[in-house]
N, C-alpha and C. Protein backbone atom coordinates (compact mmCIF):
# COMPACT_ATOMS: atom_id res chain seq x y z
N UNK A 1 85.85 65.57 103.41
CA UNK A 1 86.21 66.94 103.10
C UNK A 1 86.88 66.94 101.72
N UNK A 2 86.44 67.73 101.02
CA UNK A 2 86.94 67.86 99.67
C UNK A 2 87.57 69.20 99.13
N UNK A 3 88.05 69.68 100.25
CA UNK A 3 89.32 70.87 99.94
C UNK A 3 90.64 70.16 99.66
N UNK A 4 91.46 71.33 99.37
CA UNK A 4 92.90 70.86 98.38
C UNK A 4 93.46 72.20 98.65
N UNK A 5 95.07 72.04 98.88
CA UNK A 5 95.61 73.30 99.30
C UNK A 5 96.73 73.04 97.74
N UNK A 6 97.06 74.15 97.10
CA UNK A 6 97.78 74.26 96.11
C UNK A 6 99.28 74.81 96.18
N UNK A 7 100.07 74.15 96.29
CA UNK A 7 101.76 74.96 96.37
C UNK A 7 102.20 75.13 94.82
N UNK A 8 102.34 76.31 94.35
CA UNK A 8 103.28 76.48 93.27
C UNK A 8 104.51 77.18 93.68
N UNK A 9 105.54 76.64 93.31
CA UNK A 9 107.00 76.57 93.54
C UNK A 9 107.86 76.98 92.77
N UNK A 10 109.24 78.21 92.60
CA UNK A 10 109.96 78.52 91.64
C UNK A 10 111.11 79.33 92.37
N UNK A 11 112.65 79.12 91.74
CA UNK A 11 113.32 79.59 91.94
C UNK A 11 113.08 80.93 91.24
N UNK A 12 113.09 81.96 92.18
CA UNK A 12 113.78 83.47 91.42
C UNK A 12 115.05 83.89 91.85
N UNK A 13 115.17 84.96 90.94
CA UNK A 13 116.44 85.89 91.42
C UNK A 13 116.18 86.54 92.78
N UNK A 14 116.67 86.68 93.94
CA UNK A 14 116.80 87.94 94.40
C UNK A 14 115.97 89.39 94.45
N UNK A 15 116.34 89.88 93.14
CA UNK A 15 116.43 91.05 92.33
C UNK A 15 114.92 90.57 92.23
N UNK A 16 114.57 90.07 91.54
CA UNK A 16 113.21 89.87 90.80
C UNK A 16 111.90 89.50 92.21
N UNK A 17 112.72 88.87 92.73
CA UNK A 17 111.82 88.53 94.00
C UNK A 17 111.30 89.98 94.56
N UNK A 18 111.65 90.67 94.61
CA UNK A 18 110.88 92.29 95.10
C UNK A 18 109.85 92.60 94.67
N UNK A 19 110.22 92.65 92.90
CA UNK A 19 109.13 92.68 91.92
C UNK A 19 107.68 91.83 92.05
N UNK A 20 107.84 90.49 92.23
CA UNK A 20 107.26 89.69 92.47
C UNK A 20 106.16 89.73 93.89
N UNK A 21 107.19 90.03 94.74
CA UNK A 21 106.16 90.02 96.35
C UNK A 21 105.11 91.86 96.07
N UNK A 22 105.78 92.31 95.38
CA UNK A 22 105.15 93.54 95.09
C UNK A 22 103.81 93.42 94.53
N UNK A 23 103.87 92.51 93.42
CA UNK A 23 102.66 92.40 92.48
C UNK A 23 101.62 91.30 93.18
N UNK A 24 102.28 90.92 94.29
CA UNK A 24 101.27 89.60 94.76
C UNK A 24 100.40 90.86 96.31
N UNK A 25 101.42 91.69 96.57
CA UNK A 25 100.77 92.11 97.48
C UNK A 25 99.57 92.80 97.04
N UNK A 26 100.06 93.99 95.99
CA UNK A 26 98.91 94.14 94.85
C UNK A 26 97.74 93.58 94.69
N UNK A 27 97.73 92.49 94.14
CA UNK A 27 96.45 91.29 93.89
C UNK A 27 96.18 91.02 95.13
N UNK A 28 96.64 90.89 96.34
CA UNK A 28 95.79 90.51 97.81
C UNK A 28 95.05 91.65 98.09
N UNK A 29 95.23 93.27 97.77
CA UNK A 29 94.89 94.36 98.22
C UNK A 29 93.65 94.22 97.32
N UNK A 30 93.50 93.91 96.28
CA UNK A 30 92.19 93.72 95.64
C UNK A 30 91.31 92.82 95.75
N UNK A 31 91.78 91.83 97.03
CA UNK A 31 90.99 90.67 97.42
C UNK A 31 91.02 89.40 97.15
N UNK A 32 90.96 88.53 97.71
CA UNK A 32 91.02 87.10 97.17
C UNK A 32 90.40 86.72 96.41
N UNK A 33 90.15 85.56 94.99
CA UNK A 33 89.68 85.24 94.34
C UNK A 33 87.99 84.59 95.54
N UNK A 34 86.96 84.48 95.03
CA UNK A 34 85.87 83.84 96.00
C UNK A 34 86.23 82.34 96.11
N UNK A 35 86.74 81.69 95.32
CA UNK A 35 87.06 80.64 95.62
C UNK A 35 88.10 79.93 96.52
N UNK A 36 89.10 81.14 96.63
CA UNK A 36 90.27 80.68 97.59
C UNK A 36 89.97 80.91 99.39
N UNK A 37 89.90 80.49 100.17
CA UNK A 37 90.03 80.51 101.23
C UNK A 37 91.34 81.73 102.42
N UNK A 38 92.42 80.67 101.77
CA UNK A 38 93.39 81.36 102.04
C UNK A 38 94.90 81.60 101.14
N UNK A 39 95.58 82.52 101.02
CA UNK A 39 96.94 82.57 100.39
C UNK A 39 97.73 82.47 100.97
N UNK A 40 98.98 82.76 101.28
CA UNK A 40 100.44 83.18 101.42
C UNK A 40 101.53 83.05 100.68
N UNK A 41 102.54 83.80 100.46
CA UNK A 41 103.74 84.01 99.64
C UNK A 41 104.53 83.57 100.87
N UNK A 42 105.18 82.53 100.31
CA UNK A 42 106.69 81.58 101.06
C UNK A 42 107.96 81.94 100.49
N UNK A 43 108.84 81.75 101.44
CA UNK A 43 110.28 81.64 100.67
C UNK A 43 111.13 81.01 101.41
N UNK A 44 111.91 80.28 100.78
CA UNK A 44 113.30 80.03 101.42
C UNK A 44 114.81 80.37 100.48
N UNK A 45 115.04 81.18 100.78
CA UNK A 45 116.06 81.83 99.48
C UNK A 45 115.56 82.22 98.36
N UNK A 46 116.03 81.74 97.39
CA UNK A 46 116.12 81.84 95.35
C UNK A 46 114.42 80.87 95.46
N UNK A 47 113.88 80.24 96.33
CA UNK A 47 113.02 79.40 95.86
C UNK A 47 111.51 79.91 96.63
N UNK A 48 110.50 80.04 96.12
CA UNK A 48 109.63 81.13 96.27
C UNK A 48 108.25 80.35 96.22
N UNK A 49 107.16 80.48 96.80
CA UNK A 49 106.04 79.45 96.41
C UNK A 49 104.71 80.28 96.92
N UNK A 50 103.69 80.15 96.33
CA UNK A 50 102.54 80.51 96.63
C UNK A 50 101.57 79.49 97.32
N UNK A 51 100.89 79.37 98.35
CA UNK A 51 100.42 78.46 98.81
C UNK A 51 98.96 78.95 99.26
N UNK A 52 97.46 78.01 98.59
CA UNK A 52 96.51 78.56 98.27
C UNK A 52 95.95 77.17 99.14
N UNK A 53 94.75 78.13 99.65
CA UNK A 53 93.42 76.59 100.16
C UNK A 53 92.08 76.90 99.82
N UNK A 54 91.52 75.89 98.99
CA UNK A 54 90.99 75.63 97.88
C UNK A 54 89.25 74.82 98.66
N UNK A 55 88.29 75.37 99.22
CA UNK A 55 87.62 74.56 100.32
C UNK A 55 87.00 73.65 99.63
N UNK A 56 87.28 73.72 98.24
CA UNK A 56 86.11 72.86 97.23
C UNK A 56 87.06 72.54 95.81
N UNK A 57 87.73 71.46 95.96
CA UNK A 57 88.40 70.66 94.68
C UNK A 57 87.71 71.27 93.32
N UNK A 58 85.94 71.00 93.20
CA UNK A 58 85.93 71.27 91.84
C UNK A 58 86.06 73.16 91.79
N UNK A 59 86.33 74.04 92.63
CA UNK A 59 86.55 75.32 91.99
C UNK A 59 87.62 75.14 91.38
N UNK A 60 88.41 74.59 92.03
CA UNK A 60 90.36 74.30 91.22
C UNK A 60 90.26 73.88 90.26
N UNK A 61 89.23 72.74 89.71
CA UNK A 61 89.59 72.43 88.81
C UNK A 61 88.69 73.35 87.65
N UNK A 62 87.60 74.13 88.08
CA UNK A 62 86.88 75.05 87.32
C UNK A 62 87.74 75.62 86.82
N UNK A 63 88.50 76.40 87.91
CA UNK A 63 89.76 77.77 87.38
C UNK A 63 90.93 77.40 86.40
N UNK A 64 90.95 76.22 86.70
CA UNK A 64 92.33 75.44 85.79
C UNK A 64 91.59 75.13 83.93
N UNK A 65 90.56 74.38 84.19
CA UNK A 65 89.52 74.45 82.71
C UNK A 65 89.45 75.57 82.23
N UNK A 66 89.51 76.81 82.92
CA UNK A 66 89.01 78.46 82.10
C UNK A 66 89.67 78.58 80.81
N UNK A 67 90.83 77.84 80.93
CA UNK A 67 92.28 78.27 79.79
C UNK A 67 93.07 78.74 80.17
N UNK A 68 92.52 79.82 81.23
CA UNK A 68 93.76 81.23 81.39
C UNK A 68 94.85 80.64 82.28
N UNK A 69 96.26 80.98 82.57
CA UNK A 69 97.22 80.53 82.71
C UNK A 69 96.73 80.92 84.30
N UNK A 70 96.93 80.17 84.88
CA UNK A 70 96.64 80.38 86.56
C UNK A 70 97.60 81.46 87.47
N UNK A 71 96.74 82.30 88.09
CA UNK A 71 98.13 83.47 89.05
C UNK A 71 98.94 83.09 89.43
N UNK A 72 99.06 82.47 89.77
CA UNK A 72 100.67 81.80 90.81
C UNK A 72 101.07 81.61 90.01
N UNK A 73 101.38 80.71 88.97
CA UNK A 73 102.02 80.11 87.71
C UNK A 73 102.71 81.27 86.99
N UNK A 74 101.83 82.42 86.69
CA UNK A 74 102.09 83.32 86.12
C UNK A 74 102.64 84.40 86.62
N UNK A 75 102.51 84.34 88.34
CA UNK A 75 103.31 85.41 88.38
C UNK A 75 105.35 85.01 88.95
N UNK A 76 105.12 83.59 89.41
CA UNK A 76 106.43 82.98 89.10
C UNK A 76 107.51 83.34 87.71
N UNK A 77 106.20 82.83 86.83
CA UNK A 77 106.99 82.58 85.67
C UNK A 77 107.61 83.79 85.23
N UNK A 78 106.48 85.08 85.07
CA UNK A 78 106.78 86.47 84.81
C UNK A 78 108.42 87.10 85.92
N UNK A 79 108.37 86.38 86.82
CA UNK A 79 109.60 86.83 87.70
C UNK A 79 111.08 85.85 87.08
N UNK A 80 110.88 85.53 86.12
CA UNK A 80 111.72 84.30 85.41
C UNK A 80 112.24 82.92 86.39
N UNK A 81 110.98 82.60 87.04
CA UNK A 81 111.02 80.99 87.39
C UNK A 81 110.19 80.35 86.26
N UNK A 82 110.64 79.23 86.84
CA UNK A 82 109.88 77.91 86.28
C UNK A 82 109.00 77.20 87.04
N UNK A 83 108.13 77.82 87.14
CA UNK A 83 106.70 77.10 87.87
C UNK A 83 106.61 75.62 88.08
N UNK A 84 106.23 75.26 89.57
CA UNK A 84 105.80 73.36 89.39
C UNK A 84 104.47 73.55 90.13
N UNK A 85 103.98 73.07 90.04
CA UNK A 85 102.63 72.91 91.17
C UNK A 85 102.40 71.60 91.18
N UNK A 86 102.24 71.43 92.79
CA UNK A 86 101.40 70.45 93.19
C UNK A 86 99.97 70.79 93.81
N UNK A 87 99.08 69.42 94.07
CA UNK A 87 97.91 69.95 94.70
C UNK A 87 97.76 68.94 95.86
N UNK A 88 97.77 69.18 96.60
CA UNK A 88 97.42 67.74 98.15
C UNK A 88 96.24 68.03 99.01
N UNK A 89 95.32 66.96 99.08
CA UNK A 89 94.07 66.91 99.50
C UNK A 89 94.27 67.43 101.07
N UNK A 90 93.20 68.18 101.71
CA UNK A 90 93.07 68.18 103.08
C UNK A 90 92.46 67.65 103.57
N UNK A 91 93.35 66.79 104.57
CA UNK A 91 92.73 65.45 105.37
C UNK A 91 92.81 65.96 106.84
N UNK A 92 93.01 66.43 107.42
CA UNK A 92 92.72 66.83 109.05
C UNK A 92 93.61 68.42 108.91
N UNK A 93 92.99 68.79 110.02
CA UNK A 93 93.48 70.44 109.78
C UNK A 93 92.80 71.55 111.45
N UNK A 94 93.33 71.74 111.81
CA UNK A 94 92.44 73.25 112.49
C UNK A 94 93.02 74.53 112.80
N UNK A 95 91.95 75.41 112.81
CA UNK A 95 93.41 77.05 112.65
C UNK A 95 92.75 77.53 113.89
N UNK A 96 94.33 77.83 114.49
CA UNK A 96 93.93 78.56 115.80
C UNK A 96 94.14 79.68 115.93
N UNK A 97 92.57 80.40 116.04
CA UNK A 97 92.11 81.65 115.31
C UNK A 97 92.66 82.62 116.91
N UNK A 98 93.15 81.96 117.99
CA UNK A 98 93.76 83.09 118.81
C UNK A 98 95.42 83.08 118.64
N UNK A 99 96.00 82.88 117.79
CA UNK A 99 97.29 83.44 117.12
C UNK A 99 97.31 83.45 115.55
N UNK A 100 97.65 84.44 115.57
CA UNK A 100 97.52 85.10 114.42
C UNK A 100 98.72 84.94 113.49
N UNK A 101 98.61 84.88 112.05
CA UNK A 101 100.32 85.01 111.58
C UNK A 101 100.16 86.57 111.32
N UNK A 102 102.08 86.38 111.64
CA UNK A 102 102.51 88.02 111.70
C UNK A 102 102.43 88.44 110.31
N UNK A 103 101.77 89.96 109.99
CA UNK A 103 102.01 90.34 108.88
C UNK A 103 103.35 91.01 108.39
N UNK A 104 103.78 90.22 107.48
CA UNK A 104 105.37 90.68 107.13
C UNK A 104 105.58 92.33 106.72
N UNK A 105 104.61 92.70 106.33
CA UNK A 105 104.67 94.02 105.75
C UNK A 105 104.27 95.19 106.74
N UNK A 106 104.32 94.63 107.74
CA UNK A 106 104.11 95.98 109.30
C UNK A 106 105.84 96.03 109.46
């Protein structure tokens, strides 16, 4: 299997974190990129992460070659974090499609 799930990671403010989950909900309402599988916006306090699954390594690395500064990266950074990303291969996995995650925004 040659998927890869992507975490980008950044402390924000608080304050800015609103801004932030705002503009990501935004971009989900217009759909996922075709290449991503799945998203979610994480948090644990000030520290905030986007977490993407990727079913095919070379799209990631397609999207990363384009030039353009990658969404997650950018919308961290725009919230005044400092972006890190990692990428970790998926090696065993299954989703159990009779529980659902709760949608935060009901």
């Amino acid at each position: 299997m040659d998927a890869v799930v992507t975490l980008v990671m950044g402390r924000v403010s608080p304050d800015a974190q609103m801004a932030l989950i705002e503009h990501y909900r935004e971009a989900l309402g217009q759909g996922l990129p075709p290449d991503i599988s799945q998203t979610m916006l994480i948090r644990d306090g000030d520290e905030i992460g986007i977490l993407s699954v990727w079913p095919r390594r070379e799209d990631l690395a397609a999207m990363l070659a384009g030039g353009e500064e990658p969404f997650a990266r950018r919308l961290i950074r725009e919230a005044g974090g400092t972006p890190s990303a990692r990428v970790f291969d998926f090696v065993v996995g299954k989703r159990n499609t009779a529980v659902g995650v709760p949608d935060p925004s009901a």
